[in-house]
N, C-alpha and C. Protein backbone atom coordinates (compact mmCIF):
# COMPACT_ATOMS: atom_id res chain seq x y z
N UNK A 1 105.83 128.87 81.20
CA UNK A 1 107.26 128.66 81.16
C UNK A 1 107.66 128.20 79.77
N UNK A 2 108.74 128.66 78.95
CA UNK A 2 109.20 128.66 78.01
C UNK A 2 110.20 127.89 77.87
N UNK A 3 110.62 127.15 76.68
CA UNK A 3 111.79 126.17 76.72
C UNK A 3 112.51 126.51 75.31
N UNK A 4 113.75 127.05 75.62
CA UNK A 4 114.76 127.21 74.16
C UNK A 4 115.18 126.14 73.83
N UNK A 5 114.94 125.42 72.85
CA UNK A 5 115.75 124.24 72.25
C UNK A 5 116.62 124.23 70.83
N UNK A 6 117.63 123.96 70.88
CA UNK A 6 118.87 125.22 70.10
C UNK A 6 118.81 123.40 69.05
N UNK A 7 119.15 122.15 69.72
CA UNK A 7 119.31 121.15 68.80
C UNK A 7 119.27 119.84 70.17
N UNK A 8 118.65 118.71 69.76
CA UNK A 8 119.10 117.86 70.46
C UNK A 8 120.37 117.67 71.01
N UNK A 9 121.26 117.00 72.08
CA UNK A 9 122.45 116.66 71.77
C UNK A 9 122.81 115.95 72.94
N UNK A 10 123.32 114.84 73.06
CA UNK A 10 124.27 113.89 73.40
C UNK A 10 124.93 114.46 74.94
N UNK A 11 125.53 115.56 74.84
CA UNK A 11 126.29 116.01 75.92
C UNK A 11 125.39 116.76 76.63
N UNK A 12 124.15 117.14 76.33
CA UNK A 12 123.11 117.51 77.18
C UNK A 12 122.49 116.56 78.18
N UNK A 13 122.17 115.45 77.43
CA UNK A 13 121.00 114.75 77.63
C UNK A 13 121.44 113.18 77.24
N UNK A 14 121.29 112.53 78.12
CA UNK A 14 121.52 110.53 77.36
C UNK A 14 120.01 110.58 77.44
N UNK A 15 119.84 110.00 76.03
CA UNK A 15 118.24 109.41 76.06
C UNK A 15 118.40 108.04 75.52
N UNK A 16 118.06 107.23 76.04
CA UNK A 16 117.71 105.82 75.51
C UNK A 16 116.26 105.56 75.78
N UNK A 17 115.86 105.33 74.49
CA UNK A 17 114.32 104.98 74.02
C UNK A 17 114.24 104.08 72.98
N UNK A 18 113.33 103.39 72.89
CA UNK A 18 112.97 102.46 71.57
C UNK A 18 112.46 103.80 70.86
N UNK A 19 112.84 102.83 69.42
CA UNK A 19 112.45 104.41 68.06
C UNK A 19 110.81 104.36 68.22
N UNK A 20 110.25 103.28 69.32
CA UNK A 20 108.85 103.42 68.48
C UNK A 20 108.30 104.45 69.67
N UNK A 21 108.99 104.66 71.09
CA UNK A 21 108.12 105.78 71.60
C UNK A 21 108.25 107.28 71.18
N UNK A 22 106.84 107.79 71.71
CA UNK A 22 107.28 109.47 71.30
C UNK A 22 107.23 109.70 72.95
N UNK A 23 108.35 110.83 72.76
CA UNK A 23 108.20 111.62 74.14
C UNK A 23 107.04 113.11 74.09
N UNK A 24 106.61 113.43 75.01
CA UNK A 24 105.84 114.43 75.36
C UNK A 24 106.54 115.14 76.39
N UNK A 25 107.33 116.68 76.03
CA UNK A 25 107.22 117.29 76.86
C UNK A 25 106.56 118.54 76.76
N UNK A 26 105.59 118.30 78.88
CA UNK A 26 104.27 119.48 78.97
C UNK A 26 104.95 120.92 78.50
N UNK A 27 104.53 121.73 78.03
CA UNK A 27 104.27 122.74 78.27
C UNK A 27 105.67 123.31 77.19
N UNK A 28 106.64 122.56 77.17
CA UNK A 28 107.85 122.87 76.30
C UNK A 28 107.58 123.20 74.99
N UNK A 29 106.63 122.35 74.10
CA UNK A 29 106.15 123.12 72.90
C UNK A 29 104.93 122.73 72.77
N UNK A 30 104.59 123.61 73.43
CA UNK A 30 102.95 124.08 73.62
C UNK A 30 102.07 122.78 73.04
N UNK A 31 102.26 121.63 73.81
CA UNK A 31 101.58 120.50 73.33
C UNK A 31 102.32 119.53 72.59
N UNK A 32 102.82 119.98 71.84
CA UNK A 32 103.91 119.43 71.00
C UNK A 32 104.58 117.84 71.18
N UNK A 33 105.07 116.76 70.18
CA UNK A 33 105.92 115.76 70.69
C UNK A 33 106.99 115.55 69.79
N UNK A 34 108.05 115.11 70.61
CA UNK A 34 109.54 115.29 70.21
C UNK A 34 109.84 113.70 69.50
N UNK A 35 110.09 113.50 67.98
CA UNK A 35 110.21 112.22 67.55
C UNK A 35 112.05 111.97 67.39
N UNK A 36 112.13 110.75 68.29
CA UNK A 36 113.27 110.97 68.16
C UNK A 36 113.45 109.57 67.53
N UNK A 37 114.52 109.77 66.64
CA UNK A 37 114.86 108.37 65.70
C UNK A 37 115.34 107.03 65.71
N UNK A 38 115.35 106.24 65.17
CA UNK A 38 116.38 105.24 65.63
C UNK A 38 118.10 105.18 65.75
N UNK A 39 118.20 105.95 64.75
CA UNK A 39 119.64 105.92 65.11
C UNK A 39 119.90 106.89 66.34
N UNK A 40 119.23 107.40 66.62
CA UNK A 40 119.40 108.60 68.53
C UNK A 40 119.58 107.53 68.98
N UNK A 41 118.41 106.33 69.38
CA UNK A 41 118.31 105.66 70.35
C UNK A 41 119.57 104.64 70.51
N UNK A 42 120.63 103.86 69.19
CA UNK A 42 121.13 103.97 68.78
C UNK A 42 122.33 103.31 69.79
N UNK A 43 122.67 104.76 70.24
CA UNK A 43 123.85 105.16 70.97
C UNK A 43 123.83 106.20 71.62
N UNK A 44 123.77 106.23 72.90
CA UNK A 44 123.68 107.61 73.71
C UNK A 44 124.92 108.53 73.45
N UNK A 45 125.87 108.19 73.03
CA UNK A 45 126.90 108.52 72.64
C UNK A 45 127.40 109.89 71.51
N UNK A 46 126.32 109.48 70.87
CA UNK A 46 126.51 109.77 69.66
C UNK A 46 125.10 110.68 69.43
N UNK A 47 125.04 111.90 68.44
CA UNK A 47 124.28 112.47 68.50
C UNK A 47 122.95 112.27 67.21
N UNK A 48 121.97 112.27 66.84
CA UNK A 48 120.96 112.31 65.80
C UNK A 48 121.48 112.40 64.75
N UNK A 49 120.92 112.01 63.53
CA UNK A 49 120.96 112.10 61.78
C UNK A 49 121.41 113.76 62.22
N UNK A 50 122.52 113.98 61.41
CA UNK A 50 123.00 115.02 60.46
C UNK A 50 123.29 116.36 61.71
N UNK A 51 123.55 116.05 63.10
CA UNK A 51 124.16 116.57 63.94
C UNK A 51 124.94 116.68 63.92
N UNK A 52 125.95 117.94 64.52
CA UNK A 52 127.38 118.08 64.42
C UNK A 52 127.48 119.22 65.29
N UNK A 53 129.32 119.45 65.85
CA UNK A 53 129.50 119.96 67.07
C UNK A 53 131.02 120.19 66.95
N UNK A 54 131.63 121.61 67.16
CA UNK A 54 132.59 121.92 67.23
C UNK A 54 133.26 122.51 68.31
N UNK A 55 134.06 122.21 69.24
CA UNK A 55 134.48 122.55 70.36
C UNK A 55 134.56 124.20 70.03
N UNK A 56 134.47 124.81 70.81
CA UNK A 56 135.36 126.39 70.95
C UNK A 56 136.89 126.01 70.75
N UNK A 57 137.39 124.83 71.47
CA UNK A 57 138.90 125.40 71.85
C UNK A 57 139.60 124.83 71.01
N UNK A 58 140.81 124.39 70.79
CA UNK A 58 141.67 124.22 70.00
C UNK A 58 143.01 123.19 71.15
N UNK A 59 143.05 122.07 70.24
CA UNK A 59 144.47 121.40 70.73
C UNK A 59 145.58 122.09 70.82
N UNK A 60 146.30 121.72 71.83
CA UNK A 60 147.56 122.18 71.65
C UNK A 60 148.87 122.34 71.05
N UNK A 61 148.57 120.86 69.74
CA UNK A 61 149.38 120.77 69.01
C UNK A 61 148.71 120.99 68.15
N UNK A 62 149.18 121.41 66.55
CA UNK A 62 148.31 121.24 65.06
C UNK A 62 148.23 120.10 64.85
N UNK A 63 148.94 119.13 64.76
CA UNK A 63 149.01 118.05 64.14
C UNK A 63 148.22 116.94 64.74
N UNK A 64 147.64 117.24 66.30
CA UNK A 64 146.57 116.09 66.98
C UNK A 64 145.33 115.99 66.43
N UNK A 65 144.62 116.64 65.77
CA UNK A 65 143.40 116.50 65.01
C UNK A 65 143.76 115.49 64.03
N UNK A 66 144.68 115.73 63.53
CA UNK A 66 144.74 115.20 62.32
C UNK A 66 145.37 113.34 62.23
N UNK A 67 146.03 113.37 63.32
CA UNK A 67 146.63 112.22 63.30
C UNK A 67 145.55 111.50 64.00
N UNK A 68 144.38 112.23 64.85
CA UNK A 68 143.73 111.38 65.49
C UNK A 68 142.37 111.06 64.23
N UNK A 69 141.93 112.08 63.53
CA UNK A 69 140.98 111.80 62.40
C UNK A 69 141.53 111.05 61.86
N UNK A 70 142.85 110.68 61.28
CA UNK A 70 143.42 109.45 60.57
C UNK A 70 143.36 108.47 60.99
N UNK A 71 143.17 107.88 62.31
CA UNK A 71 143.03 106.97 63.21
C UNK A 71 141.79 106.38 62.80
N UNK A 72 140.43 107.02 62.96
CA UNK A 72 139.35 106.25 62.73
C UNK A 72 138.62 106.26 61.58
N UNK A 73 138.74 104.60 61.35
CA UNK A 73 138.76 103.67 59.55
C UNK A 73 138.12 102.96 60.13
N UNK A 74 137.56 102.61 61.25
CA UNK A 74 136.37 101.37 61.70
C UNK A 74 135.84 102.13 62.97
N UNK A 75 134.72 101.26 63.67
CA UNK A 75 134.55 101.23 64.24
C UNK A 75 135.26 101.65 65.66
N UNK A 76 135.16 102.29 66.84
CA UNK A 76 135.77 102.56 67.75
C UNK A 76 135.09 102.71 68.96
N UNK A 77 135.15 101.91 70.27
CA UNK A 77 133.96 102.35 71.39
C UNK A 77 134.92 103.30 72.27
N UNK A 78 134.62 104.08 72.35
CA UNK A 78 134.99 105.46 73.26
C UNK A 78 136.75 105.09 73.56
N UNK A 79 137.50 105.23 72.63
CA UNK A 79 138.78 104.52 73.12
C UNK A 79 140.08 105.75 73.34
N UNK A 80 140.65 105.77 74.35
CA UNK A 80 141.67 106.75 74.69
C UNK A 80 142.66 106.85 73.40
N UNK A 81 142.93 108.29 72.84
CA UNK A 81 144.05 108.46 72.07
C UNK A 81 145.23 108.90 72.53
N UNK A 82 146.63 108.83 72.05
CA UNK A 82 147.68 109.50 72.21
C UNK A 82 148.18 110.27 71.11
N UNK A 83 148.56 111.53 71.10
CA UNK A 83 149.21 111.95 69.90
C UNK A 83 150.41 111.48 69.62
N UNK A 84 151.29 110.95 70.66
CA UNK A 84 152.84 110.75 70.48
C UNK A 84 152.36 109.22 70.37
N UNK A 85 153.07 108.42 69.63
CA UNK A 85 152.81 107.37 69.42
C UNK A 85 153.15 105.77 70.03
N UNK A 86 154.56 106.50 71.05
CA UNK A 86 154.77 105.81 72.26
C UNK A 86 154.23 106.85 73.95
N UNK A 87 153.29 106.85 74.42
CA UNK A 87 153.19 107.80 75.64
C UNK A 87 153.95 107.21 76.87
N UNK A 88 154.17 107.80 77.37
CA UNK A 88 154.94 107.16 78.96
C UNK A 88 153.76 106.33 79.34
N UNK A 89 153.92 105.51 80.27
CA UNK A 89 152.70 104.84 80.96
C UNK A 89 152.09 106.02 82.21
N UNK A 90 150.92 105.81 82.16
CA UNK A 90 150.07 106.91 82.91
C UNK A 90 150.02 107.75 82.20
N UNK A 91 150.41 108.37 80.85
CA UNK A 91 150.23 109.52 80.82
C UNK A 91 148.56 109.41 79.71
N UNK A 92 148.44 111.27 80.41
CA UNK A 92 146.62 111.23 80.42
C UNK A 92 146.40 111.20 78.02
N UNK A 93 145.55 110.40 78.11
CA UNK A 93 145.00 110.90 76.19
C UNK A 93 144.70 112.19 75.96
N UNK A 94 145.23 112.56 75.01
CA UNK A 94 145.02 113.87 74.32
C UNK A 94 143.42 113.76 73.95
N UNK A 95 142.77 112.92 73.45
CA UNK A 95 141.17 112.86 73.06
C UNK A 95 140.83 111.11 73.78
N UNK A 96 139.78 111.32 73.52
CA UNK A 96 138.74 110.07 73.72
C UNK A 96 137.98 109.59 72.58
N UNK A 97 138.04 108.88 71.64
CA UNK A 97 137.49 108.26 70.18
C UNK A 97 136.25 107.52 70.46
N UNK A 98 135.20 107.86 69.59
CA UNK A 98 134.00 106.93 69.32
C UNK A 98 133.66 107.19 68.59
N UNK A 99 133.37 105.74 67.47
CA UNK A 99 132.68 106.13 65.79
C UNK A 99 131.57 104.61 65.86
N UNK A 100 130.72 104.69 65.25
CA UNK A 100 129.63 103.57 65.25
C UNK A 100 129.16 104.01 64.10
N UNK A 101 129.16 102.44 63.31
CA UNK A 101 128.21 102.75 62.54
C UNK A 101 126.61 101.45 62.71
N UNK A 102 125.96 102.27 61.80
CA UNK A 102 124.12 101.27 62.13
C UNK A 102 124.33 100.47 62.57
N UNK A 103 125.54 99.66 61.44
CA UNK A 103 125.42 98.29 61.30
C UNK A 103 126.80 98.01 60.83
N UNK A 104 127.74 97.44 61.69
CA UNK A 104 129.10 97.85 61.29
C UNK A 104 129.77 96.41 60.67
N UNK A 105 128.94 95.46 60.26
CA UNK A 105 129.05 94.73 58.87
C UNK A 105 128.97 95.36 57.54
N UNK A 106 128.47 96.16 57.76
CA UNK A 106 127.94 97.08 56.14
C UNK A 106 129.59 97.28 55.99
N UNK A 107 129.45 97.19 54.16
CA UNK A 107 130.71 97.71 53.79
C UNK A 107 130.92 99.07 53.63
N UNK A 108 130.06 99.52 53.63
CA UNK A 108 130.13 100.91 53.72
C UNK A 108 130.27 101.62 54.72
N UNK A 109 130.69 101.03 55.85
CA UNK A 109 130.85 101.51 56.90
C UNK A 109 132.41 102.42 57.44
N UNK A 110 133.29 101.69 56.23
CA UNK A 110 134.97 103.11 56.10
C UNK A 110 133.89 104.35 55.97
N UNK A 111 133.56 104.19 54.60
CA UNK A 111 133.36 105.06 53.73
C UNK A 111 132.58 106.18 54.42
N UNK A 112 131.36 105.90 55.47
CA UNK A 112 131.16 106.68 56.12
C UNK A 112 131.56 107.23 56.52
N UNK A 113 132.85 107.10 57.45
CA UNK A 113 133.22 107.31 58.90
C UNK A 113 134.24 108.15 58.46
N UNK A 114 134.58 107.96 56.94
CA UNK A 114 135.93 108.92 56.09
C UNK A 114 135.38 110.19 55.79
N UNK A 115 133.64 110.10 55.42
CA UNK A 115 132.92 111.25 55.17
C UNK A 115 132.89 111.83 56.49
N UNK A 116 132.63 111.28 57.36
CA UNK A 116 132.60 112.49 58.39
C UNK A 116 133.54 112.65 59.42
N UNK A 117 134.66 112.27 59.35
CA UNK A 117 136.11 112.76 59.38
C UNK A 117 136.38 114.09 58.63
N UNK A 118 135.93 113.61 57.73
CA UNK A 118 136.36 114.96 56.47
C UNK A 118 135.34 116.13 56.51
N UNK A 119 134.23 115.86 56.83
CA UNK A 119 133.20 117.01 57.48
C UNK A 119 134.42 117.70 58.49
N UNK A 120 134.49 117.03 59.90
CA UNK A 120 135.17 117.28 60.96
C UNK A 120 136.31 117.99 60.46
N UNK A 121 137.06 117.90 59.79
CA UNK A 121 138.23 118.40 59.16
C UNK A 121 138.24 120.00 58.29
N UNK A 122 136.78 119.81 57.60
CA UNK A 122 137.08 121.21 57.05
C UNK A 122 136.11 122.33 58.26
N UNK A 123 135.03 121.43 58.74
CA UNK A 123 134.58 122.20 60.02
C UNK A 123 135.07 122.85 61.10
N UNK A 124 135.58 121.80 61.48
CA UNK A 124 136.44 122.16 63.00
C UNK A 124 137.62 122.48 62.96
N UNK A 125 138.42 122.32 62.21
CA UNK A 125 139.72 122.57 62.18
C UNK A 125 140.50 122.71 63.17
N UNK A 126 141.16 121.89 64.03
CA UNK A 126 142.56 122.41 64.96
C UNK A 126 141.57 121.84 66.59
N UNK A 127 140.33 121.87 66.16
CA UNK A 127 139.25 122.00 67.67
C UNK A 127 139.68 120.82 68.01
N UNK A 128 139.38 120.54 69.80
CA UNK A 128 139.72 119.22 70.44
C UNK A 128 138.41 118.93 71.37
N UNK A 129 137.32 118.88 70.08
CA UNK A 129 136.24 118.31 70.23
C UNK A 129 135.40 118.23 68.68
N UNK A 130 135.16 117.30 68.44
CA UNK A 130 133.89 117.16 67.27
C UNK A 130 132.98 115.92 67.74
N UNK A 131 131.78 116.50 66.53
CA UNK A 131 131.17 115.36 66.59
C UNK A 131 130.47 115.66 65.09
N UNK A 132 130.26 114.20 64.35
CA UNK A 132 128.76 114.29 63.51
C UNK A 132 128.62 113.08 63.14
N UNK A 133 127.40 112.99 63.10
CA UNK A 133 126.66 111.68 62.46
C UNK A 133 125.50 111.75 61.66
N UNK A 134 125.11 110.93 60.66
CA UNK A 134 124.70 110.40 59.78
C UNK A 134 123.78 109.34 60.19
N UNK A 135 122.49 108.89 59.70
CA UNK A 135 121.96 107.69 59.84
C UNK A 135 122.64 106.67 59.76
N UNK A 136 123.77 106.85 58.75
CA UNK A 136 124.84 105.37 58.77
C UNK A 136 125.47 105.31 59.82
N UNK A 137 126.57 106.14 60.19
CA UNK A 137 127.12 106.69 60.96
C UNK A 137 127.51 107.85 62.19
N UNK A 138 128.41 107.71 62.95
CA UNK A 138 128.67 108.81 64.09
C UNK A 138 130.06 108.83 64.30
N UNK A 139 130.78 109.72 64.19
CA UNK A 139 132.21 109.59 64.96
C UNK A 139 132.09 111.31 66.25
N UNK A 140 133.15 110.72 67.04
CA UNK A 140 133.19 112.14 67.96
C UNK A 140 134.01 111.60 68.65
N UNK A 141 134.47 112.76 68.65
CA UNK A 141 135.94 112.92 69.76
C UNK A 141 135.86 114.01 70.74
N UNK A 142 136.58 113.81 72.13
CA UNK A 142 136.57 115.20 72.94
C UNK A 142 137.90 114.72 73.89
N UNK A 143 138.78 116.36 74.21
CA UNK A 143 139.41 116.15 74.77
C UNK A 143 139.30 115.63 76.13
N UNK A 144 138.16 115.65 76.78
CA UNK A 144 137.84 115.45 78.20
C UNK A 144 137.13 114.17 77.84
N UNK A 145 137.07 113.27 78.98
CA UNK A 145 136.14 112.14 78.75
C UNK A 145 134.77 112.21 79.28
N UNK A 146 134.29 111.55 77.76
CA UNK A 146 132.80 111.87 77.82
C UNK A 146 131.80 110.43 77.76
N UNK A 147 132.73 109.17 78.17
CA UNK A 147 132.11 108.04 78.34
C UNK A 147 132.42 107.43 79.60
N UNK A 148 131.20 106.45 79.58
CA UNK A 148 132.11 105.46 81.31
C UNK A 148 133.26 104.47 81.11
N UNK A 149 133.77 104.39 81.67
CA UNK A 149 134.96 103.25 82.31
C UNK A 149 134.54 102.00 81.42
């Protein structure tokens, strides 16, 4: 039995592991073991060093990517967005926000999160889903919610 593995990723699979185990899976690469890093372990959230992910689809407005990439300058745990800037009460978020960085004392931790905003921006364009991260960092957004309560 054969196993296609296209890239790790987050929306496949939550793995939480210490960086120091290796996993073994039988028969998947012919003996083979899968090292997965510390920043994976990290945040289930969020996907491996130098991963990235572009929805197929596209928001419904142009301007929600953009106002929502402008949004995250720190840190963010999976937090509901609105594009309109007053929403009625109840009404559902256009995306769902999460950005982490290693170590989110570091001052360098904008600066990250601006770099891969701006990845997201010339990548995805208009999409109402991204993701990428960095050993420093991770940001990702999706229109559907992709964290718990």
């Amino acid at each position: 039995m054969g196993v296609l593995v296209r890239r790790l990723d987050a929306r496949m699979a939550t793995v939480l592991i210490s960086p120091l185990i290796l996993t073994t899976i039988n028969g998947g690469f012919h003996g083979g073991v899968i090292i997965i890093s510390a920043e994976a372990a990290l945040d289930p959230l969020c996907a491996a060093s130098h991963e990235w992910f572009c929805s197929p689809t596209d928001f419904d407005s142009s301007d929600t990517q953009e106002k929502l990439l402008s949004h995250i300058t720190s840190p963010l745990k999976c937090e509901p967005f609105h594009n309109d800037e007053f929403p009625p009460p109840g009404a559902v978020p256009d995306a769902y926000v999460h950005s982490i960085c290693a170590d989110d004392n570091d001052p360098n931790c904008g600066d990250c999160l601006t770099r891969a905003t701006q990845l997201m921006r010339d990548n995805c364009q208009g999409k109402d889903g991204a993701q990428y991260g960095t050993e420093q960092c991770c940001v990702r957004y999706e229109k559907k919610r992709f964290c718990r309560a």
